[in-house]
C-alpha atoms as a PDB file:
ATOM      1  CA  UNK A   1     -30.268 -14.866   5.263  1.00  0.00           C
ATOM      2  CA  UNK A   2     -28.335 -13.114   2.312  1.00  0.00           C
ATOM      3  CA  UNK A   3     -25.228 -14.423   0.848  1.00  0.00           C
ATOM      4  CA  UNK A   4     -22.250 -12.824   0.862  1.00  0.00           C
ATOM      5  CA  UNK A   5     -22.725 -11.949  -2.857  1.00  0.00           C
ATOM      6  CA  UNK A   6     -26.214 -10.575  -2.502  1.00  0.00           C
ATOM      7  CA  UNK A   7     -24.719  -8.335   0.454  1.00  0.00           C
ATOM      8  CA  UNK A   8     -22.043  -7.043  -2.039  1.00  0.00           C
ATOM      9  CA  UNK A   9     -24.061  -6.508  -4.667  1.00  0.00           C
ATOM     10  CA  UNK A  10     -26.720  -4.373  -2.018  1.00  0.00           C
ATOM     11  CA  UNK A  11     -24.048  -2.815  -0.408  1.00  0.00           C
ATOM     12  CA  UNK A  12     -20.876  -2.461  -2.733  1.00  0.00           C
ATOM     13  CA  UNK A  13     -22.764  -2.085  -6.247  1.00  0.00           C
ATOM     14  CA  UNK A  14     -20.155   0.784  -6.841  1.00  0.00           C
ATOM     15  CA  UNK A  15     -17.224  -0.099  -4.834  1.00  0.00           C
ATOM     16  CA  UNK A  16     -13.694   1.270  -5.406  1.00  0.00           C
ATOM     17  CA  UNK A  17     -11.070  -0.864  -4.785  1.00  0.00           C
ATOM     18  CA  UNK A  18      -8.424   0.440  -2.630  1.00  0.00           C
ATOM     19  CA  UNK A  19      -5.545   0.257  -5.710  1.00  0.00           C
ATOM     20  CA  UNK A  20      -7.860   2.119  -8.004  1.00  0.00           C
ATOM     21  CA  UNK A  21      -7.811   4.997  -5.267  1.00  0.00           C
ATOM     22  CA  UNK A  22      -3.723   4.356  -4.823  1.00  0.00           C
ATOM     23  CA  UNK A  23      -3.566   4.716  -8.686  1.00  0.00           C
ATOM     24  CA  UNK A  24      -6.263   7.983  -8.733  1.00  0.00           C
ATOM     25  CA  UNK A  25      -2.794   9.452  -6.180  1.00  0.00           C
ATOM     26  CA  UNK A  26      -0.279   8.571  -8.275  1.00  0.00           C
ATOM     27  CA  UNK A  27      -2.273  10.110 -11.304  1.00  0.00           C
ATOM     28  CA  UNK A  28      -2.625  13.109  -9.568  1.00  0.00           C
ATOM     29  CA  UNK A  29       1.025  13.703  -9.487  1.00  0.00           C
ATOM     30  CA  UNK A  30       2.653  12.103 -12.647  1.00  0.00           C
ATOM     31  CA  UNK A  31       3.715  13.898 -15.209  1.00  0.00           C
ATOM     32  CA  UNK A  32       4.793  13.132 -18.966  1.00  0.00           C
ATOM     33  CA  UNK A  33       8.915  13.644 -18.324  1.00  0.00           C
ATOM     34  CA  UNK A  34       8.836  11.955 -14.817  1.00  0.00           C
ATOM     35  CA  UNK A  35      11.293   9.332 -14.228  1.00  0.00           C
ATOM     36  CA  UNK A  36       9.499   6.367 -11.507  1.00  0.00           C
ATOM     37  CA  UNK A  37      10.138   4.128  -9.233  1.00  0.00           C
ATOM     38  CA  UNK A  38       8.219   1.224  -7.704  1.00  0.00           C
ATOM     39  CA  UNK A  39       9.962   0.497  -4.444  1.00  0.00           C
ATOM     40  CA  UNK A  40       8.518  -3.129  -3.707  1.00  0.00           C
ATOM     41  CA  UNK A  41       7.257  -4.314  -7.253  1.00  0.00           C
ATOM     42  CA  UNK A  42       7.538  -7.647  -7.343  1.00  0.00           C
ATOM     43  CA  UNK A  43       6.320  -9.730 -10.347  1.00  0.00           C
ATOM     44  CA  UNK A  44       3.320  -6.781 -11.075  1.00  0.00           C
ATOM     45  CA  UNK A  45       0.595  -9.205 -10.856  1.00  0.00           C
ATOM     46  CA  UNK A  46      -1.429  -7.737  -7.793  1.00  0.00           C
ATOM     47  CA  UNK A  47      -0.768  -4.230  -9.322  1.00  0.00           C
ATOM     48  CA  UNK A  48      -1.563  -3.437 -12.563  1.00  0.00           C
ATOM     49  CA  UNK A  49      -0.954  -0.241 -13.930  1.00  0.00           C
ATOM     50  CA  UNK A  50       0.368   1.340 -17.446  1.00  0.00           C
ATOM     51  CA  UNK A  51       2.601   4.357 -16.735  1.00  0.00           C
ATOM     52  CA  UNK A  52       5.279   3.429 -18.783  1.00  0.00           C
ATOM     53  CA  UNK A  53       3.259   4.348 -21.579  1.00  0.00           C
ATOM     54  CA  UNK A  54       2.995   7.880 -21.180  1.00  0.00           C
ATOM     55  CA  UNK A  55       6.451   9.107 -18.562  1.00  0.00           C
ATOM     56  CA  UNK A  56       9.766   8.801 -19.365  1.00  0.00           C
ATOM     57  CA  UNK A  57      10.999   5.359 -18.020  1.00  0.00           C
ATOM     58  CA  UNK A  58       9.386   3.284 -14.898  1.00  0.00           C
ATOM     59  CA  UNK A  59      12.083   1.372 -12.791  1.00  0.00           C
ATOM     60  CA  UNK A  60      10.993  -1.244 -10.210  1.00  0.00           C
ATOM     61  CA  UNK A  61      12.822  -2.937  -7.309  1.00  0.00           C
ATOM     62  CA  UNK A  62      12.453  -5.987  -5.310  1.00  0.00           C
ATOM     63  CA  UNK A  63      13.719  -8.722  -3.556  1.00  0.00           C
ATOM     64  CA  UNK A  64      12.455 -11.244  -5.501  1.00  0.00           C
ATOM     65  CA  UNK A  65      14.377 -12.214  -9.176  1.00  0.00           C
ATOM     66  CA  UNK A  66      10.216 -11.979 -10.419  1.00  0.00           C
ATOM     67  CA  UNK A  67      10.841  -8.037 -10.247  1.00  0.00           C
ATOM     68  CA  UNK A  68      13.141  -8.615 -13.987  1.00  0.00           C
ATOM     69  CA  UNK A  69       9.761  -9.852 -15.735  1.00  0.00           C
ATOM     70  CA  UNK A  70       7.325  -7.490 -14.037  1.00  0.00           C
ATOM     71  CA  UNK A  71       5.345  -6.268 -17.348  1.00  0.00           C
ATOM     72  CA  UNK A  72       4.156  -2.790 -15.620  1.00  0.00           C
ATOM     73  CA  UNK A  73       8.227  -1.626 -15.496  1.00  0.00           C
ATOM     74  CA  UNK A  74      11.019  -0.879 -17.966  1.00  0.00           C
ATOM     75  CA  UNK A  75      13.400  -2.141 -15.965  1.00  0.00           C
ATOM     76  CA  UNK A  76      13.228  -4.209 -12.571  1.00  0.00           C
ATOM     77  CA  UNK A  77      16.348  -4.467  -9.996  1.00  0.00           C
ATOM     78  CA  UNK A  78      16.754  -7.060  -7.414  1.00  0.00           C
ATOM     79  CA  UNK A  79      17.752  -5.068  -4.219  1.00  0.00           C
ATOM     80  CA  UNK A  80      16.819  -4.522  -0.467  1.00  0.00           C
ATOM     81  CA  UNK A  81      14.531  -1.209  -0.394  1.00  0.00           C
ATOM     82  CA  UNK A  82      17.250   0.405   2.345  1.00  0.00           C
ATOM     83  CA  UNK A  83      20.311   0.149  -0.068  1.00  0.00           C
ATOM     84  CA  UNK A  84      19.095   0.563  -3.998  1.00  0.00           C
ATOM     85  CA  UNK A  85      21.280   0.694  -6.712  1.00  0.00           C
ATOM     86  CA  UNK A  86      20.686   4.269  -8.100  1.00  0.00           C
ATOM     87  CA  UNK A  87      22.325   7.634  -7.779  1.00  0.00           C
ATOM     88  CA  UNK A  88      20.934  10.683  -5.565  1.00  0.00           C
ATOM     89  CA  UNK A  89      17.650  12.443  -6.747  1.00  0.00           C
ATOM     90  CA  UNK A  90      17.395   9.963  -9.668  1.00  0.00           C
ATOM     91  CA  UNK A  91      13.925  10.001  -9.585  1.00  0.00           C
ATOM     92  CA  UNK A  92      10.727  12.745  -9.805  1.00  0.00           C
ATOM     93  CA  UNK A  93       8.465  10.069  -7.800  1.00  0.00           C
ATOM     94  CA  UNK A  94       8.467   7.153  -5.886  1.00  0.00           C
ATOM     95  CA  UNK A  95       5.548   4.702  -5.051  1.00  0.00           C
ATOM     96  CA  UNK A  96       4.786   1.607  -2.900  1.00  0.00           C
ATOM     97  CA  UNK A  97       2.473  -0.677  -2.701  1.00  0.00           C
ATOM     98  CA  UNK A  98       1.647  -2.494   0.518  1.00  0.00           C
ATOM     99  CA  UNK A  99       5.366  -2.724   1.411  1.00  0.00           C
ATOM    100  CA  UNK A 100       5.710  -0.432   4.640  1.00  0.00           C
ATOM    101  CA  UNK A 101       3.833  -3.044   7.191  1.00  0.00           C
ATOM    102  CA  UNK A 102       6.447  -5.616   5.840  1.00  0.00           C
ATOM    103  CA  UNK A 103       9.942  -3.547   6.889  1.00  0.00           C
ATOM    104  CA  UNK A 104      11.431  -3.903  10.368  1.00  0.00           C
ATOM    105  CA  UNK A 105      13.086  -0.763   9.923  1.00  0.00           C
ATOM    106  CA  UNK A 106      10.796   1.826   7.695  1.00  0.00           C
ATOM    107  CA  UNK A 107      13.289   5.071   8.561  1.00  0.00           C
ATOM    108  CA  UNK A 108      15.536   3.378   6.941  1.00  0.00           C
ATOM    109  CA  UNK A 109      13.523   2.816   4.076  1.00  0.00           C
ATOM    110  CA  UNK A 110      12.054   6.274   4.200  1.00  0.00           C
ATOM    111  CA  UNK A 111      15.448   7.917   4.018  1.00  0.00           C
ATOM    112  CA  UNK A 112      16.847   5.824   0.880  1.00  0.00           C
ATOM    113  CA  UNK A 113      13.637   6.740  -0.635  1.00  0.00           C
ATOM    114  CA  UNK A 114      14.161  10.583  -0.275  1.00  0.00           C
ATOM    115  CA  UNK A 115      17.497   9.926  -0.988  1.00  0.00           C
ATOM    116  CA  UNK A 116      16.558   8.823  -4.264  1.00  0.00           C
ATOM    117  CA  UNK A 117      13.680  11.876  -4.836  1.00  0.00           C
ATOM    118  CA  UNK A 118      14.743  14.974  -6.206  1.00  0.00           C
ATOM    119  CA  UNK A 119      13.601  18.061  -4.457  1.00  0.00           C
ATOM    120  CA  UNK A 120       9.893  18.718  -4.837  1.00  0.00           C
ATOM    121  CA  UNK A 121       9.369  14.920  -5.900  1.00  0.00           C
ATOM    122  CA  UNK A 122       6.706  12.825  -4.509  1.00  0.00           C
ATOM    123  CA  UNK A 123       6.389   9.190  -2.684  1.00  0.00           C
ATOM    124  CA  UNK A 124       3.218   8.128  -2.497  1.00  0.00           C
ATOM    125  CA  UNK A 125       2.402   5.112  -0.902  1.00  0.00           C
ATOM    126  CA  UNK A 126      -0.677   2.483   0.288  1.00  0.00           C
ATOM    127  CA  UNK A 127      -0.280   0.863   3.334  1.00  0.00           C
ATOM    128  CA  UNK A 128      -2.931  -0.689   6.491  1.00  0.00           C
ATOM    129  CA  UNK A 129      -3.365   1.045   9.601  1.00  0.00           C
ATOM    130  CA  UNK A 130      -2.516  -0.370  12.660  1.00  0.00           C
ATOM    131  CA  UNK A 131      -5.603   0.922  14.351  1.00  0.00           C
ATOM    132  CA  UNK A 132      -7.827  -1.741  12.531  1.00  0.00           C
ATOM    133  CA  UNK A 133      -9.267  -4.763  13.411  1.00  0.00           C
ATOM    134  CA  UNK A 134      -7.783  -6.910  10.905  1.00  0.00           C
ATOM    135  CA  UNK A 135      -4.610  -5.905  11.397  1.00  0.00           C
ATOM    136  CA  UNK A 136      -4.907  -6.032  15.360  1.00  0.00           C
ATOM    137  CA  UNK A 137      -5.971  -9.748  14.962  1.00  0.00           C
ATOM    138  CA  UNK A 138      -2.414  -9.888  12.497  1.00  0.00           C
ATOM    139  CA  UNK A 139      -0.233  -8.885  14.995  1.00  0.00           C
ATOM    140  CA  UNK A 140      -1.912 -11.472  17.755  1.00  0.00           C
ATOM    141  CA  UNK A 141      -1.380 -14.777  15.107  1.00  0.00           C
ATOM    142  CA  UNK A 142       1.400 -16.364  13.688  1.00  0.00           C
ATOM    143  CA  UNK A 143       2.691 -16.102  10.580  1.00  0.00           C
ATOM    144  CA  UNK A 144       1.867 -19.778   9.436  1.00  0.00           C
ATOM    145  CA  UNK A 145      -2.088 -18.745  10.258  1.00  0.00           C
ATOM    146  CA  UNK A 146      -1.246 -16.046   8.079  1.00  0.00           C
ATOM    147  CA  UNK A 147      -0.259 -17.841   5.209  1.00  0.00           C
ATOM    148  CA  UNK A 148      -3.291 -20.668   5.759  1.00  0.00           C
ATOM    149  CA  UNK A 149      -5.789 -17.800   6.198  1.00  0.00           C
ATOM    150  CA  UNK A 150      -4.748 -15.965   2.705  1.00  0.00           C
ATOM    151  CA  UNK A 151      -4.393 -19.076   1.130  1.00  0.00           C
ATOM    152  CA  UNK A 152      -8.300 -19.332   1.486  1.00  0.00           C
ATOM    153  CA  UNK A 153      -8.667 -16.138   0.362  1.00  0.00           C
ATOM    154  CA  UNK A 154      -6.892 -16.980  -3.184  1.00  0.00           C
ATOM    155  CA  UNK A 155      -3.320 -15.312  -2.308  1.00  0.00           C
ATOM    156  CA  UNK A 156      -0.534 -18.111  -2.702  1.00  0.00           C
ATOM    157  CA  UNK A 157       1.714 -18.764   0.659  1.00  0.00           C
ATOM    158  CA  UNK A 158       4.859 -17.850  -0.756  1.00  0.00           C
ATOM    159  CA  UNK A 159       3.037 -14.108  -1.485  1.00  0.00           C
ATOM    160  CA  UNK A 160       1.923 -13.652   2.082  1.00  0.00           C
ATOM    161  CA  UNK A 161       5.353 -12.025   3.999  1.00  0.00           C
ATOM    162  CA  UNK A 162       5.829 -11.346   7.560  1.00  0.00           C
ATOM    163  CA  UNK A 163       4.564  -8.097   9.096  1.00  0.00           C
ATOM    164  CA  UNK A 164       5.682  -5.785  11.565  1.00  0.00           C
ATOM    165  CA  UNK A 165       3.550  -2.612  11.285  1.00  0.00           C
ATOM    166  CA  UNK A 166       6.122  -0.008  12.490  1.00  0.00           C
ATOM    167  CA  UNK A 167       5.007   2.635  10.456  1.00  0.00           C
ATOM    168  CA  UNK A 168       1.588   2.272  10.223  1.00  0.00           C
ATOM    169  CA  UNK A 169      -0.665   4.501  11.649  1.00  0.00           C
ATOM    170  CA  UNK A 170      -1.127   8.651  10.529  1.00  0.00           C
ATOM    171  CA  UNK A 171       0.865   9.780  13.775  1.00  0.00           C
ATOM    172  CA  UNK A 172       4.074   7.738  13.250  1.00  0.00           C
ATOM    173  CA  UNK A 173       3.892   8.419   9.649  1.00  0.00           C
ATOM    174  CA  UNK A 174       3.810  12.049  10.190  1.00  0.00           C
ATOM    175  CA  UNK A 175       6.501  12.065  12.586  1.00  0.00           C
ATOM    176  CA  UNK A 176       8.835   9.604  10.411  1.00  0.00           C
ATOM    177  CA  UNK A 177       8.204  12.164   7.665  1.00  0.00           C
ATOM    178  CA  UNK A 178       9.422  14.970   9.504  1.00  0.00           C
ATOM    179  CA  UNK A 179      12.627  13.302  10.621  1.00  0.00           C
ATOM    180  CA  UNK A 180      13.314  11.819   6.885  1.00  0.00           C
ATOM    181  CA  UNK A 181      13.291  14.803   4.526  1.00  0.00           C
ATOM    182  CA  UNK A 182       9.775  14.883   3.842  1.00  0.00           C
ATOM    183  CA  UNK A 183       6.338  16.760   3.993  1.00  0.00           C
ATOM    184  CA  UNK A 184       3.071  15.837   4.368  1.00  0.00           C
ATOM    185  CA  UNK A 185       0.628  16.541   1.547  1.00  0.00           C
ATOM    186  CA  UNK A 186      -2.034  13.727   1.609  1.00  0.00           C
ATOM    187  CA  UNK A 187      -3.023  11.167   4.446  1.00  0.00           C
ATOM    188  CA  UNK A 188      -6.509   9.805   3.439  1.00  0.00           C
ATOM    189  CA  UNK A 189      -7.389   6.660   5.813  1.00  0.00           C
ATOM    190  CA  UNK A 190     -10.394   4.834   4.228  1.00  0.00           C
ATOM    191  CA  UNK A 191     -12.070   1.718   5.171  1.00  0.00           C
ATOM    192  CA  UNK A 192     -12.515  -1.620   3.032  1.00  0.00           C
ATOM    193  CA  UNK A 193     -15.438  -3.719   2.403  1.00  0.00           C
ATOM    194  CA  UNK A 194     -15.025  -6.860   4.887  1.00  0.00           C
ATOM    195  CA  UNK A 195     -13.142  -9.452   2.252  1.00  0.00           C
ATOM    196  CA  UNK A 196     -11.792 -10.642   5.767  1.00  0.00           C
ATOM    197  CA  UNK A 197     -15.037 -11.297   6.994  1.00  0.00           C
ATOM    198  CA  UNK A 198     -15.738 -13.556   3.744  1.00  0.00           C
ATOM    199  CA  UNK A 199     -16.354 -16.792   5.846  1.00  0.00           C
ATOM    200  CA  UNK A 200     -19.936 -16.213   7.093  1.00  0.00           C
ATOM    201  CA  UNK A 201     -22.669 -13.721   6.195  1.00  0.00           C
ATOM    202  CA  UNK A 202     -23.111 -12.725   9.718  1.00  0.00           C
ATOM    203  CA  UNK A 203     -19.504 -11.947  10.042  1.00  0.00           C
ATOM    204  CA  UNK A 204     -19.523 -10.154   6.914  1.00  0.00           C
ATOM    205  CA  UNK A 205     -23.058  -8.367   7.671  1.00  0.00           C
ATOM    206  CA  UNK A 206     -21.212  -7.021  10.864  1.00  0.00           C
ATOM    207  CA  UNK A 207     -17.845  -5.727   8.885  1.00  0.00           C
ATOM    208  CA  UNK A 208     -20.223  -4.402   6.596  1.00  0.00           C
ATOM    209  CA  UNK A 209     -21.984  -2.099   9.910  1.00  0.00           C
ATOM    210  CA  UNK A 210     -18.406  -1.526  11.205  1.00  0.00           C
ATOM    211  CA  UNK A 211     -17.310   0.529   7.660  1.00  0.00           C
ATOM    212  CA  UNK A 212     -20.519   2.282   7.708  1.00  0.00           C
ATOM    213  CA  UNK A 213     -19.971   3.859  10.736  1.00  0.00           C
ATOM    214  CA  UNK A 214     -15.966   4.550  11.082  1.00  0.00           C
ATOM    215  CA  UNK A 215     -16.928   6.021   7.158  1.00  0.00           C
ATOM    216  CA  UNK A 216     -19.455   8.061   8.138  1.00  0.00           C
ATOM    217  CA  UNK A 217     -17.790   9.874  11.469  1.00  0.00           C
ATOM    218  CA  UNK A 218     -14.400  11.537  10.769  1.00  0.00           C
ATOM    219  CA  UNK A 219     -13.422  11.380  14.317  1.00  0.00           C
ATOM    220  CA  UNK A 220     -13.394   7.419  14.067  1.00  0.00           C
ATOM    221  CA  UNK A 221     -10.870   7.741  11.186  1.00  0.00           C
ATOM    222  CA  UNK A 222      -7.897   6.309  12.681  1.00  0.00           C
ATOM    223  CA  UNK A 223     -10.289   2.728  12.839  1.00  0.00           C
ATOM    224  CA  UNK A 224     -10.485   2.883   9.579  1.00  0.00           C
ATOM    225  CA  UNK A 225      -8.383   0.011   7.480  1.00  0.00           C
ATOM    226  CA  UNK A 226      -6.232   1.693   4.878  1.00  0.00           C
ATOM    227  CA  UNK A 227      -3.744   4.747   4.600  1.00  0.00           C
ATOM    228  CA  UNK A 228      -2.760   6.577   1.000  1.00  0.00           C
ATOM    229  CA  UNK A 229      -0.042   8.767   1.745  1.00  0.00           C
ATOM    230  CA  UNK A 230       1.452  11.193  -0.162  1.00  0.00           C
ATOM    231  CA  UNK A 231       5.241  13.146   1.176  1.00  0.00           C
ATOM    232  CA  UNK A 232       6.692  15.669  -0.988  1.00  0.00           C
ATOM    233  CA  UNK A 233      10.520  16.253  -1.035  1.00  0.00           C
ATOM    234  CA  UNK A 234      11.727  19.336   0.382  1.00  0.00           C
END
Protein backbone atom coordinates (compact mmCIF):
# COMPACT_ATOMS: atom_id res chain seq x y z
CA UNK A 1 0.00 0.00 0.00
CA UNK A 2 1.34 3.61 -0.83
CA UNK A 3 2.02 6.17 1.72
CA UNK A 4 0.46 9.16 1.94
CA UNK A 5 3.58 10.88 0.49
CA UNK A 6 3.98 8.56 -2.46
CA UNK A 7 0.12 9.29 -3.19
CA UNK A 8 0.96 13.08 -3.18
CA UNK A 9 3.77 12.94 -5.02
CA UNK A 10 1.62 10.53 -7.88
CA UNK A 11 -1.23 12.53 -7.59
CA UNK A 12 -0.38 16.23 -6.52
CA UNK A 13 3.21 16.54 -8.26
CA UNK A 14 1.88 20.05 -9.38
CA UNK A 15 -0.57 21.04 -6.85
CA UNK A 16 -1.73 24.64 -6.23
CA UNK A 17 -2.44 25.51 -2.97
CA UNK A 18 -5.67 27.13 -2.42
CA UNK A 19 -3.87 30.73 -1.14
CA UNK A 20 -1.71 30.76 -4.20
CA UNK A 21 -5.11 30.73 -6.26
CA UNK A 22 -6.66 33.45 -3.52
CA UNK A 23 -3.45 35.52 -4.22
CA UNK A 24 -3.61 34.80 -8.40
CA UNK A 25 -7.52 36.94 -7.49
CA UNK A 26 -6.23 39.50 -5.69
CA UNK A 27 -3.42 39.99 -8.41
CA UNK A 28 -5.85 40.17 -10.91
CA UNK A 29 -7.36 43.23 -9.48
CA UNK A 30 -4.59 45.30 -7.68
CA UNK A 31 -3.31 48.07 -8.95
CA UNK A 32 -0.12 50.33 -8.21
CA UNK A 33 -2.25 53.47 -6.40
CA UNK A 34 -4.72 51.07 -4.58
CA UNK A 35 -5.18 51.62 -1.01
CA UNK A 36 -5.95 47.72 0.89
CA UNK A 37 -7.40 46.23 3.39
CA UNK A 38 -7.10 42.81 5.02
CA UNK A 39 -10.30 42.36 6.96
CA UNK A 40 -9.23 39.37 9.34
CA UNK A 41 -5.29 39.53 9.24
CA UNK A 42 -4.17 38.40 12.18
CA UNK A 43 -0.41 37.97 12.92
CA UNK A 44 0.24 37.19 8.77
CA UNK A 45 1.79 33.95 9.41
CA UNK A 46 -0.71 31.56 7.50
CA UNK A 47 -0.79 34.25 4.70
CA UNK A 48 2.05 35.47 3.21
CA UNK A 49 1.96 37.91 0.67
CA UNK A 50 4.06 41.23 -0.41
CA UNK A 51 1.65 43.91 -1.69
CA UNK A 52 2.86 46.57 0.24
CA UNK A 53 5.68 46.67 -1.94
CA UNK A 54 4.22 47.75 -5.00
CA UNK A 55 0.34 49.75 -3.90
CA UNK A 56 0.03 52.59 -2.00
CA UNK A 57 -0.40 51.49 1.71
CA UNK A 58 -1.89 47.91 3.00
CA UNK A 59 -3.99 48.25 6.29
CA UNK A 60 -5.00 45.10 8.24
CA UNK A 61 -7.59 44.48 10.99
CA UNK A 62 -8.18 41.99 13.61
CA UNK A 63 -9.21 41.03 16.80
CA UNK A 64 -6.22 39.88 18.02
CA UNK A 65 -3.32 42.68 19.39
CA UNK A 66 -0.90 40.11 16.85
CA UNK A 67 -2.60 42.16 13.88
CA UNK A 68 0.10 45.45 15.11
CA UNK A 69 3.19 43.10 14.16
CA UNK A 70 1.72 41.40 11.10
CA UNK A 71 4.88 41.90 8.62
CA UNK A 72 2.58 41.62 5.28
CA UNK A 73 0.70 45.23 6.46
CA UNK A 74 1.67 48.87 6.98
CA UNK A 75 -0.46 49.28 9.54
CA UNK A 76 -2.68 46.71 11.62
CA UNK A 77 -5.90 47.84 13.79
CA UNK A 78 -7.42 45.88 16.51
CA UNK A 79 -11.24 46.01 15.76
CA UNK A 80 -14.40 43.77 15.28
CA UNK A 81 -14.82 43.34 11.29
CA UNK A 82 -18.69 44.87 11.70
CA UNK A 83 -17.52 48.27 13.22
CA UNK A 84 -13.80 49.32 11.75
CA UNK A 85 -12.21 52.33 12.44
CA UNK A 86 -12.00 54.01 8.95
CA UNK A 87 -13.99 56.55 7.02
CA UNK A 88 -16.50 55.71 3.99
CA UNK A 89 -14.95 54.43 0.64
CA UNK A 90 -11.46 54.54 2.23
CA UNK A 91 -10.37 51.81 0.39
CA UNK A 92 -10.03 50.56 -3.63
CA UNK A 93 -10.11 46.74 -2.31
CA UNK A 94 -10.80 44.64 0.39
CA UNK A 95 -9.71 40.95 1.02
CA UNK A 96 -10.29 38.06 3.50
CA UNK A 97 -8.90 35.21 4.23
CA UNK A 98 -10.83 32.31 5.73
CA UNK A 99 -12.79 34.71 7.99
CA UNK A 100 -16.52 34.44 6.64
CA UNK A 101 -17.24 30.70 8.17
CA UNK A 102 -16.06 32.29 11.54
CA UNK A 103 -18.87 35.40 11.76
CA UNK A 104 -22.30 34.80 13.28
CA UNK A 105 -23.54 37.62 11.45
CA UNK A 106 -21.69 37.94 7.79
CA UNK A 107 -24.40 40.85 6.47
CA UNK A 108 -23.16 42.64 8.87
CA UNK A 109 -19.77 42.16 7.93
CA UNK A 110 -20.56 42.40 4.27
CA UNK A 111 -22.11 45.83 4.64
CA UNK A 112 -19.12 47.50 6.75
CA UNK A 113 -17.01 46.08 4.10
CA UNK A 114 -18.82 47.93 1.18
CA UNK A 115 -19.09 50.59 3.40
CA UNK A 116 -15.53 50.91 3.43
CA UNK A 117 -15.09 50.20 -0.73
CA UNK A 118 -15.30 52.96 -2.95
CA UNK A 119 -17.50 52.55 -5.93
CA UNK A 120 -16.14 50.10 -8.48
CA UNK A 121 -13.74 48.60 -5.68
CA UNK A 122 -13.34 45.00 -5.14
CA UNK A 123 -13.60 42.39 -2.02
CA UNK A 124 -12.33 39.38 -2.77
CA UNK A 125 -12.43 36.74 -0.45
CA UNK A 126 -11.54 32.68 0.29
CA UNK A 127 -13.79 30.90 2.24
CA UNK A 128 -15.14 26.72 2.55
CA UNK A 129 -18.31 25.67 1.25
CA UNK A 130 -20.80 24.32 3.27
CA UNK A 131 -21.68 21.67 0.78
CA UNK A 132 -18.43 19.66 1.63
CA UNK A 133 -17.69 16.86 3.52
CA UNK A 134 -15.26 18.28 5.80
CA UNK A 135 -17.10 20.96 6.68
CA UNK A 136 -20.44 18.84 7.12
CA UNK A 137 -18.46 16.63 9.65
CA UNK A 138 -17.45 20.50 11.32
CA UNK A 139 -20.72 21.46 11.93
CA UNK A 140 -21.70 17.79 13.58
CA UNK A 141 -18.43 18.05 16.31
CA UNK A 142 -17.58 20.22 18.92
CA UNK A 143 -15.38 22.78 18.99
CA UNK A 144 -12.85 21.12 21.51
CA UNK A 145 -12.58 18.09 18.67
CA UNK A 146 -11.87 20.88 16.57
CA UNK A 147 -9.08 22.23 18.24
CA UNK A 148 -7.57 18.42 19.10
CA UNK A 149 -8.09 17.47 15.43
CA UNK A 150 -6.00 20.67 13.99
CA UNK A 151 -3.68 20.37 16.60
CA UNK A 152 -2.59 17.05 14.81
CA UNK A 153 -2.56 18.62 11.79
CA UNK A 154 0.23 21.29 12.99
CA UNK A 155 -2.31 24.38 13.57
CA UNK A 156 -1.95 25.57 17.34
CA UNK A 157 -5.44 25.49 19.49
CA UNK A 158 -5.57 28.99 20.19
CA UNK A 159 -5.59 29.47 15.99
CA UNK A 160 -8.50 27.14 15.47
CA UNK A 161 -11.89 29.61 16.14
CA UNK A 162 -15.41 28.62 16.26
CA UNK A 163 -17.44 28.27 13.05
CA UNK A 164 -20.77 28.97 12.00
CA UNK A 165 -20.88 28.76 8.17
CA UNK A 166 -23.70 31.30 7.48
CA UNK A 167 -22.43 32.48 4.41
CA UNK A 168 -20.95 29.76 2.90
CA UNK A 169 -22.20 28.27 0.02
CA UNK A 170 -22.47 30.17 -3.86
CA UNK A 171 -26.38 30.69 -3.36
CA UNK A 172 -26.31 32.59 -0.02
CA UNK A 173 -23.32 34.40 -1.14
CA UNK A 174 -25.00 35.60 -4.18
CA UNK A 175 -28.02 36.60 -2.48
CA UNK A 176 -26.06 38.41 0.55
CA UNK A 177 -24.31 40.25 -2.28
CA UNK A 178 -27.29 41.53 -3.78
CA UNK A 179 -28.78 42.82 -0.55
CA UNK A 180 -25.23 44.46 0.59
CA UNK A 181 -24.17 46.79 -2.23
CA UNK A 182 -22.41 44.39 -4.22
CA UNK A 183 -22.02 42.42 -7.59
CA UNK A 184 -20.93 39.31 -8.48
CA UNK A 185 -17.87 39.00 -10.70
CA UNK A 186 -16.07 35.71 -9.72
CA UNK A 187 -17.35 32.55 -7.73
CA UNK A 188 -14.83 29.73 -8.54
CA UNK A 189 -15.54 26.63 -6.06
CA UNK A 190 -12.51 24.25 -6.29
CA UNK A 191 -11.71 21.20 -4.43
CA UNK A 192 -8.55 20.45 -2.12
CA UNK A 193 -6.30 17.57 -1.96
CA UNK A 194 -7.55 15.43 1.21
CA UNK A 195 -4.99 17.04 4.05
CA UNK A 196 -8.12 15.97 6.20
CA UNK A 197 -7.88 12.59 5.20
CA UNK A 198 -4.02 12.61 6.33
CA UNK A 199 -4.56 9.80 8.99
CA UNK A 200 -4.64 6.66 6.78
CA UNK A 201 -3.78 5.99 3.14
CA UNK A 202 -7.06 4.43 2.51
CA UNK A 203 -8.82 7.42 3.78
CA UNK A 204 -6.68 9.60 1.87
CA UNK A 205 -6.76 7.24 -1.39
CA UNK A 206 -10.65 7.76 -1.16
CA UNK A 207 -10.49 11.85 -0.73
CA UNK A 208 -8.13 11.61 -3.38
CA UNK A 209 -11.22 9.66 -5.83
CA UNK A 210 -13.76 12.10 -4.27
CA UNK A 211 -11.72 15.45 -5.87
CA UNK A 212 -11.28 13.66 -9.02
CA UNK A 213 -14.66 13.34 -9.69
CA UNK A 214 -16.55 16.60 -8.12
CA UNK A 215 -13.28 18.28 -10.36
CA UNK A 216 -13.98 16.71 -13.28
CA UNK A 217 -18.08 17.22 -13.52
CA UNK A 218 -19.18 20.89 -13.22
CA UNK A 219 -22.57 19.95 -12.14
CA UNK A 220 -21.01 18.43 -8.82
CA UNK A 221 -19.45 21.87 -8.12
CA UNK A 222 -21.28 22.90 -5.17
CA UNK A 223 -19.39 19.46 -3.39
CA UNK A 224 -16.51 20.88 -4.03
CA UNK A 225 -14.40 22.30 -0.77
CA UNK A 226 -13.42 25.89 -1.38
CA UNK A 227 -15.06 29.24 -2.69
CA UNK A 228 -12.85 32.44 -4.16
CA UNK A 229 -15.17 35.13 -4.49
CA UNK A 230 -14.83 38.20 -5.98
CA UNK A 231 -17.95 41.35 -5.47
CA UNK A 232 -17.40 44.55 -7.11
CA UNK A 233 -18.85 47.80 -5.60
CA UNK A 234 -21.55 49.38 -7.38
Amino acid sequence: MRSIKELDDKYYSHYLEPDARLDSAIRRYLEPGHVVLDAGAGRGEAFRYDYKQWVQRVVGVDLEEGVKQNPNLDEGHVADLSAMPFSDASFDMVFSRSVYEHCKEPVSILEEQRRLLRTGGHLIFRTPNRFHYYVIAARLTPHRFHQWFNEKRGFAREDVFPTFYRANDRFTLSRFAEATGFEVRELDLFELKPSYLFFHPIAYRAGIAYERVVQRFDHLKDLRANIIGVFEAV
